[in-house]
N, C-alpha and C. Protein backbone atom coordinates (compact mmCIF):
# COMPACT_ATOMS: atom_id res chain seq x y z
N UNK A 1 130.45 168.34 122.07
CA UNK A 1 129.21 168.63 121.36
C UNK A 1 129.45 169.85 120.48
N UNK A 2 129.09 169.92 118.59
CA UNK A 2 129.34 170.79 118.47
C UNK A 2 128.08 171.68 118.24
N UNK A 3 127.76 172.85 117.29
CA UNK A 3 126.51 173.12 117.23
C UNK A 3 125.98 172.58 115.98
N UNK A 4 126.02 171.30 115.61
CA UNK A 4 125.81 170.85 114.27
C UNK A 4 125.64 169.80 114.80
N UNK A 5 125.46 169.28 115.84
CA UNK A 5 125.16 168.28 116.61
C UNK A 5 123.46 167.65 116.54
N UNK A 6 123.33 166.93 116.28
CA UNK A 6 121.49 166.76 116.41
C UNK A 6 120.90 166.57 117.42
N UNK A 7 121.84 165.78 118.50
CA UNK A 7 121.41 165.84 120.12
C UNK A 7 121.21 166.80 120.78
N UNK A 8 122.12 167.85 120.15
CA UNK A 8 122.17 169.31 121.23
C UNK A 8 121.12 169.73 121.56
N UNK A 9 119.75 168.97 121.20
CA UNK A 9 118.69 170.48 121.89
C UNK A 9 118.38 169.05 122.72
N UNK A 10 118.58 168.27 122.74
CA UNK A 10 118.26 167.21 124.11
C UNK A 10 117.67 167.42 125.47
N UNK A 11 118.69 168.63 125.89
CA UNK A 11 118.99 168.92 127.21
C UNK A 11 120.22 168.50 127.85
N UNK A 12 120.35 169.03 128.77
CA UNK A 12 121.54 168.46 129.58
C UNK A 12 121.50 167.67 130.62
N UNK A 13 122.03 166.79 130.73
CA UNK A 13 121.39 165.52 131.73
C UNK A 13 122.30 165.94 133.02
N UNK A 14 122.16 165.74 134.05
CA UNK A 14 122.54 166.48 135.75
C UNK A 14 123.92 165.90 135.61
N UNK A 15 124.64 165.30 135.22
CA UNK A 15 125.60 164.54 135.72
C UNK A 15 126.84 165.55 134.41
N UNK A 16 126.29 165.85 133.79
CA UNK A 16 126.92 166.87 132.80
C UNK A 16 127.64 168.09 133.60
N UNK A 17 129.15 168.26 132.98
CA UNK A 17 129.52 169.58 134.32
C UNK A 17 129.29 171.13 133.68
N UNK A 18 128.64 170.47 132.61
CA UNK A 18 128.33 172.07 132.03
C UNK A 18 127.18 172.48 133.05
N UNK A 19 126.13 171.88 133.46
CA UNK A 19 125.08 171.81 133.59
C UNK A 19 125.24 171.87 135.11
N UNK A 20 125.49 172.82 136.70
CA UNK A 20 125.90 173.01 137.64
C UNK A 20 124.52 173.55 138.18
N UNK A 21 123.81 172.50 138.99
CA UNK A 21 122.99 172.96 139.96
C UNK A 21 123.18 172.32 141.15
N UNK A 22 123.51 172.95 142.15
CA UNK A 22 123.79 172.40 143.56
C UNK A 22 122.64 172.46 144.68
N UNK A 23 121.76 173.09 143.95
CA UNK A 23 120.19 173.37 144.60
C UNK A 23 119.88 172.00 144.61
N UNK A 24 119.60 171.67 143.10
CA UNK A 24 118.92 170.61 142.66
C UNK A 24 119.56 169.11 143.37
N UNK A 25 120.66 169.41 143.12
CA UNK A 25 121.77 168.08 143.90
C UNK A 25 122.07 167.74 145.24
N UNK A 26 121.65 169.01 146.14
CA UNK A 26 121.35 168.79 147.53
C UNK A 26 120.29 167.86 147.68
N UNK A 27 118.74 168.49 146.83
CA UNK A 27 117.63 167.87 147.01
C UNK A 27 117.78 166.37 146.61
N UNK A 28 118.38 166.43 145.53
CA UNK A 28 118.33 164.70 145.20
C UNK A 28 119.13 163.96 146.41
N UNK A 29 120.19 164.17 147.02
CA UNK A 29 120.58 163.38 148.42
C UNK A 29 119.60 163.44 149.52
N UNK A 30 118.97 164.57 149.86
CA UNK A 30 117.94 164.90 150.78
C UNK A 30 116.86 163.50 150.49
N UNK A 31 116.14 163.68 148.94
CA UNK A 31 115.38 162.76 148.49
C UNK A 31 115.75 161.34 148.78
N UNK A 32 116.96 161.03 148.38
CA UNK A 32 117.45 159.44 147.65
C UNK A 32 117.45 158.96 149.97
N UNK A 33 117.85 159.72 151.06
CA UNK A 33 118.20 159.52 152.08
C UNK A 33 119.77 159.39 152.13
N UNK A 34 120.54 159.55 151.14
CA UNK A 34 122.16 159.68 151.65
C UNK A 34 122.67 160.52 152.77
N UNK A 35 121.78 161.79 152.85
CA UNK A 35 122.15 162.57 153.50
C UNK A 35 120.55 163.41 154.71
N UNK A 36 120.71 163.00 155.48
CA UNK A 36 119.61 162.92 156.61
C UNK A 36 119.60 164.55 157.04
N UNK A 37 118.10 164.90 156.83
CA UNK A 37 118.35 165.96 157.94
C UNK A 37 116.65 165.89 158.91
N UNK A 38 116.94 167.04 159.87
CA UNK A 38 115.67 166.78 160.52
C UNK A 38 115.35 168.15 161.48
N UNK A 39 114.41 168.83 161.73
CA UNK A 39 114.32 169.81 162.17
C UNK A 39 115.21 170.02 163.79
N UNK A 40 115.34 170.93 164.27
CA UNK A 40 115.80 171.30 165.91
C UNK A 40 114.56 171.32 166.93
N UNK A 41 114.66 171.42 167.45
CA UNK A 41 113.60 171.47 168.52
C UNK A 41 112.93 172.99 168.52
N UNK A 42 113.61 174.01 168.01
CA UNK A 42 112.91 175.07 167.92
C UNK A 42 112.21 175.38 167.11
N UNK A 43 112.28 174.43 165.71
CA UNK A 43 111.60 175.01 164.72
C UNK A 43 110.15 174.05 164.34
N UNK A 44 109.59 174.80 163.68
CA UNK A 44 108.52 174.37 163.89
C UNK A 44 107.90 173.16 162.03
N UNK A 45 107.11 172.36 162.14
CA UNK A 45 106.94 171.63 160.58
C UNK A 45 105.62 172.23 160.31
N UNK A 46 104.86 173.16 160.94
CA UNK A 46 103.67 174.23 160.48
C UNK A 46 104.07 174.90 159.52
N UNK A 47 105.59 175.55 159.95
CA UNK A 47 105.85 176.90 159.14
C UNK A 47 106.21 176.46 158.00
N UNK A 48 106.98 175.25 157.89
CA UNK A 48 107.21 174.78 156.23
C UNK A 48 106.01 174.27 155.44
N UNK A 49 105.27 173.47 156.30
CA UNK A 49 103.72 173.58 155.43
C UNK A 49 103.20 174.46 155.12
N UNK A 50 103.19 175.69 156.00
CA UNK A 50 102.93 177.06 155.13
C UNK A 50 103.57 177.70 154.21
N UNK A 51 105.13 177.19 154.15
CA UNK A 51 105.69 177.77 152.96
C UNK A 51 104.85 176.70 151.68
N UNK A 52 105.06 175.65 152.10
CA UNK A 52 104.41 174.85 150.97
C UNK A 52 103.38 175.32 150.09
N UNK A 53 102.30 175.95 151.10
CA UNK A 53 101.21 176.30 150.69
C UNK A 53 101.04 177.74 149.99
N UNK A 54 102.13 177.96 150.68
CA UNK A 54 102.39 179.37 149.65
C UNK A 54 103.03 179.22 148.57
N UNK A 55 104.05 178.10 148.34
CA UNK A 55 104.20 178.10 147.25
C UNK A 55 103.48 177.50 146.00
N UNK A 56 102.60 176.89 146.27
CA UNK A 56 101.12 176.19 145.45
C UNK A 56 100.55 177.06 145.50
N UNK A 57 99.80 178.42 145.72
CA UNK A 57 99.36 179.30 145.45
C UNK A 57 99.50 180.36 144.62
N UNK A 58 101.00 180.26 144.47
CA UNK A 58 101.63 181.24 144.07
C UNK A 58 102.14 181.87 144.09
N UNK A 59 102.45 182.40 145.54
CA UNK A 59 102.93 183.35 146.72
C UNK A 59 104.16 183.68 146.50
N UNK A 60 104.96 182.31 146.35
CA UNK A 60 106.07 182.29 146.16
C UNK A 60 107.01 182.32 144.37
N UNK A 61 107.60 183.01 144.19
CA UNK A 61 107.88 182.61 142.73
C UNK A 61 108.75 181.52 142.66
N UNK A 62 108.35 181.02 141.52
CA UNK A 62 109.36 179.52 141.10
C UNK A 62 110.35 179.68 140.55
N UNK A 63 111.54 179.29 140.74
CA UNK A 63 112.62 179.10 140.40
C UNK A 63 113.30 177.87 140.56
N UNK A 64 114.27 177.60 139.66
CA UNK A 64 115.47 176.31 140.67
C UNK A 64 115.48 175.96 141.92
N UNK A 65 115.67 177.21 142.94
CA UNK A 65 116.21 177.25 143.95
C UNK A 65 114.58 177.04 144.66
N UNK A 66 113.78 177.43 144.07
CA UNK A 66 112.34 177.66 145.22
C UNK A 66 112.08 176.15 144.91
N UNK A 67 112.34 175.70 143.43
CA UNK A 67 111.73 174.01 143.37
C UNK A 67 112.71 173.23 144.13
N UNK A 68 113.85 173.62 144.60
CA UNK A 68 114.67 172.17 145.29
C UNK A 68 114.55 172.56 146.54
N UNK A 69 114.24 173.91 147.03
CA UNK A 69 113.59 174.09 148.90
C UNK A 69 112.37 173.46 148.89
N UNK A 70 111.34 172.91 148.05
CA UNK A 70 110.03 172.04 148.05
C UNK A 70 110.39 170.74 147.88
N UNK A 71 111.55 170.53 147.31
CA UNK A 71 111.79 169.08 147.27
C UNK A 71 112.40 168.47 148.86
N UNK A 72 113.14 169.32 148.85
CA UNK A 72 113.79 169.39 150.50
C UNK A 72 112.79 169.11 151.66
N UNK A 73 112.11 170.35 151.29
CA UNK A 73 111.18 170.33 152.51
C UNK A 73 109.99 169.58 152.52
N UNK A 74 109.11 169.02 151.31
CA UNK A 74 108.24 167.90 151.25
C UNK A 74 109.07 166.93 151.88
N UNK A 75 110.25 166.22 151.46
CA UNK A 75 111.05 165.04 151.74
C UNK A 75 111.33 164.83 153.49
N UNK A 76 111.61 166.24 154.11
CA UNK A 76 111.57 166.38 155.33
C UNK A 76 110.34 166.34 156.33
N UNK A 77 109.51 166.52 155.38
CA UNK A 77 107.58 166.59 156.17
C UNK A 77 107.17 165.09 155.93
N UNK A 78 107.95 164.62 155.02
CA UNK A 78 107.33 163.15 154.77
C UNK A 78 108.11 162.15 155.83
N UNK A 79 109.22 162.45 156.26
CA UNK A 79 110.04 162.26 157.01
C UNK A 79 109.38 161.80 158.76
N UNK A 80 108.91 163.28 158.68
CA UNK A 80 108.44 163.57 160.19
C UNK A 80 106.85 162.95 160.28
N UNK A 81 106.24 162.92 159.37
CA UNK A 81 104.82 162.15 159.08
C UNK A 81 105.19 161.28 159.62
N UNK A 82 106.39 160.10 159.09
CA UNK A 82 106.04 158.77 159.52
C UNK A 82 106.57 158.38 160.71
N UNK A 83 107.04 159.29 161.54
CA UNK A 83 107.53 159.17 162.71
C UNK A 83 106.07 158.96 163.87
């Protein structure tokens, strides 16, 4: 791509290696089910609904990393719902 390119303001599509988010790419296996996870017996699915809720409030600031721990952790609450 050079900068005379007309695509360049496109964006960068995930599969691009310029473009390195491993936040985001955890969540998408978490999401798709390739890769299973599920709480321990000690922890609790209150406290991540409260992060949830803190982060819809505001509480929390948004970033990359705060949007693919909500993707994670919705995917994991939706998980345990249908159990």
């Amino acid at each position: 791509m050079t900068d005379d390119d007309p695509d360049a303001d496109a964006g960068v599509p995930d599969s691009d290696p310029r473009h390195i988010d491993p936040a985001a790419d955890l969540a998408d296996l978490v999401e798709s089910g390739e890769f299973d996870i599920e709480l321990e017996d000690d922890q609790d699915a209150e406290d991540l609904r409260e992060f949830l809720d803190a982060v819809e409030r505001g509480e929390i600031a948004a970033d990359p990393g705060t949007e693919a721990t909500v993707r994670i952790v919705r995917s994991l609450l939706d998980d345990i719902d249908k159990e």
